[in-house]
C-alpha atoms as a PDB file:
ATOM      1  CA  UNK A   1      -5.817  17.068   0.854  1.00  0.00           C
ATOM      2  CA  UNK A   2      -5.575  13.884   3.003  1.00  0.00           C
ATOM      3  CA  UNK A   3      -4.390  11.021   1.234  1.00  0.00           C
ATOM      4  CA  UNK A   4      -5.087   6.934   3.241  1.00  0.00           C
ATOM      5  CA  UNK A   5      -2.314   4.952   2.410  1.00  0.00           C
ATOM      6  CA  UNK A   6      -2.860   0.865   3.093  1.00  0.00           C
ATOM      7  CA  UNK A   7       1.103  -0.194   4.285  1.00  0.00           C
ATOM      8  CA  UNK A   8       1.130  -4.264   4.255  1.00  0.00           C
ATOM      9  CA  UNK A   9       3.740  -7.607   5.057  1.00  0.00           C
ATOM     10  CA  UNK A  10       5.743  -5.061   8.211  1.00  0.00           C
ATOM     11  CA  UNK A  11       7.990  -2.926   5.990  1.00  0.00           C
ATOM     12  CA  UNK A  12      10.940  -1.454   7.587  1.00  0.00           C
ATOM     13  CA  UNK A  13       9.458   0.662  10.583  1.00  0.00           C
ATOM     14  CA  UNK A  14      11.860   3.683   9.611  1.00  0.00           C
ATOM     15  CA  UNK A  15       9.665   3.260   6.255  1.00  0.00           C
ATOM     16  CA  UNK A  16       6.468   2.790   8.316  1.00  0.00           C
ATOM     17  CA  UNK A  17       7.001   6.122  10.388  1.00  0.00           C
ATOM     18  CA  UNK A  18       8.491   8.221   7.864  1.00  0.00           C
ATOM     19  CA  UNK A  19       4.933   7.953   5.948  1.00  0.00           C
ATOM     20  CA  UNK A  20       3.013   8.404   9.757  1.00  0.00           C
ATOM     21  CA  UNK A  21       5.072  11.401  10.190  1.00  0.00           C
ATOM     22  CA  UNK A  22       3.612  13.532   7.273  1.00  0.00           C
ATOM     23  CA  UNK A  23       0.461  15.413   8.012  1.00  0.00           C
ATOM     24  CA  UNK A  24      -1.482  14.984   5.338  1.00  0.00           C
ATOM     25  CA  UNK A  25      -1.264  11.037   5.385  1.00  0.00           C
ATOM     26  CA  UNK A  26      -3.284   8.633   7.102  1.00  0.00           C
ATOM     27  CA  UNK A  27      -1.207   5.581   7.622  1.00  0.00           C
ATOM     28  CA  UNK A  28      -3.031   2.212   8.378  1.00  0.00           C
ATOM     29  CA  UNK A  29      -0.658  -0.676   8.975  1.00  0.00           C
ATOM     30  CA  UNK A  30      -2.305  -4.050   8.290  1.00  0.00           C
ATOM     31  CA  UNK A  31       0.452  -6.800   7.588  1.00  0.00           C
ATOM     32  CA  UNK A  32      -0.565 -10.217   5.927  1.00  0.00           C
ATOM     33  CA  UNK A  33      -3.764  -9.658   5.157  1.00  0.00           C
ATOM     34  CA  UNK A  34      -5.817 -12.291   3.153  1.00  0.00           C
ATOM     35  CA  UNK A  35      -6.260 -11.413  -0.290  1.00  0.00           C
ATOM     36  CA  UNK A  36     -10.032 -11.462   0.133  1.00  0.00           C
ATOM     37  CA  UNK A  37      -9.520  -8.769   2.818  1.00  0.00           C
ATOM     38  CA  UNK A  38      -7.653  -6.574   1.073  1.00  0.00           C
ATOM     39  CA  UNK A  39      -9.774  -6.903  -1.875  1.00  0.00           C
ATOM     40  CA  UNK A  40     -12.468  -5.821   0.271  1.00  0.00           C
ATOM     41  CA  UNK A  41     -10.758  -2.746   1.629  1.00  0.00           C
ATOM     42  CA  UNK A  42      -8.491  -1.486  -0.737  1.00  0.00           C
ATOM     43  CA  UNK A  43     -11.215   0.419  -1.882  1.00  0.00           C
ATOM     44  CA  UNK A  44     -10.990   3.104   1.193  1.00  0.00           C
ATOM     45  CA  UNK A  45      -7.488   3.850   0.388  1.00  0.00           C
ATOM     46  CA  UNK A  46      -5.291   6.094  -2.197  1.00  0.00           C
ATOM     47  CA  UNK A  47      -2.172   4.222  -1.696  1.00  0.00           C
ATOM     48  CA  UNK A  48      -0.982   0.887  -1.181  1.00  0.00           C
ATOM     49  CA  UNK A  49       3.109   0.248   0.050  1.00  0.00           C
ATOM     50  CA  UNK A  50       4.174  -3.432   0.737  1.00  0.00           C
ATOM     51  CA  UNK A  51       6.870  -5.844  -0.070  1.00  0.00           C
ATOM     52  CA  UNK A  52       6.581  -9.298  -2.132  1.00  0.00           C
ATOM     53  CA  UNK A  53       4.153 -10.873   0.223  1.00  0.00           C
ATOM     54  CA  UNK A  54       1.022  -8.919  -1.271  1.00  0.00           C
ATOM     55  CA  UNK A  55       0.278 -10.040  -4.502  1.00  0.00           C
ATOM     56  CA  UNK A  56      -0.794  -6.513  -6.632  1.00  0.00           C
ATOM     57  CA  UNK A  57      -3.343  -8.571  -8.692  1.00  0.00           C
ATOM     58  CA  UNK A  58      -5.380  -7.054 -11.690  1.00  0.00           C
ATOM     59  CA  UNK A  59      -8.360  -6.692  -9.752  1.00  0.00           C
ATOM     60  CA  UNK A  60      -6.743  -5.387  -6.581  1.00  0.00           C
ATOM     61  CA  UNK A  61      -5.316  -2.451  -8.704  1.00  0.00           C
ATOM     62  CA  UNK A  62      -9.138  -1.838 -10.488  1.00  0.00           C
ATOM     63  CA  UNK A  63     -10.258  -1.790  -7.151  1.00  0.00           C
ATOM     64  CA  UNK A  64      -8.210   0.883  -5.373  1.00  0.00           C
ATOM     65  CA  UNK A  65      -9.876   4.652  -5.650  1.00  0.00           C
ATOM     66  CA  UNK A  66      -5.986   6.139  -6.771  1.00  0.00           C
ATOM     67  CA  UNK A  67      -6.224   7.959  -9.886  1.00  0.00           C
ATOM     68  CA  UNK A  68      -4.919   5.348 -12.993  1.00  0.00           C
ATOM     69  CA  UNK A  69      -1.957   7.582 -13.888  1.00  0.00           C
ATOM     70  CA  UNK A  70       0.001   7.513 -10.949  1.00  0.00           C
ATOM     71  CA  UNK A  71       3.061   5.765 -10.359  1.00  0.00           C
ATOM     72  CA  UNK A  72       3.430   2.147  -9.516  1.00  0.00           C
ATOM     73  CA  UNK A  73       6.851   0.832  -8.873  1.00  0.00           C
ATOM     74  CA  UNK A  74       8.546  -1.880  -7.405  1.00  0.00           C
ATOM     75  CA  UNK A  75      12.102  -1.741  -5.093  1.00  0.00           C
ATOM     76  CA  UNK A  76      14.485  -4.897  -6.301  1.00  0.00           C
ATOM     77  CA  UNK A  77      17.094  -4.469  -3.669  1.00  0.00           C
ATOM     78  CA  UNK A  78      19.702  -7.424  -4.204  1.00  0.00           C
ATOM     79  CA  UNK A  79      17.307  -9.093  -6.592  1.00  0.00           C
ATOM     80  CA  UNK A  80      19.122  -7.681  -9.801  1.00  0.00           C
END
């Protein structure tokens, strides 16, 4: 099963290619994108991995197509 993961705001690129190098992943990299835009798209993909410059709204996370039990988490390095 191939799973499209959405990767926004440039994460660390050793994050960035650890995700490209598994097979079954599909790894677009789209930093800053409007929220309009990734409204619009989020849609297309089962994952989305950022850092505090996307704002994970309500109706971004209704509008992804990953299953509603999942995991969402957040990292807090040096913010606790």
């Amino acid at each position: 099963m191939t799973f499209r993961i959405l990767v926004t705001d440039g994460i660390d690129r050793e994050g960035a290619d650890l995700l490209q190098g598994v097979s079954d992943f599909i790894v677009d990299e789209l930093p800053t994108l409007p929220a309009e835009d990734l409204l619009a798209r989020i849609g297309d993909y089962d994952a989305i991995v950022g850092r505090s410059a996307t704002k994970i709204s309500e109706p971004l996370l209704r509008a992804g197509r990953w299953e509603r039990d999942k995991f969402l988490g957040a990292e807090l390095k040096g913010r606790t």
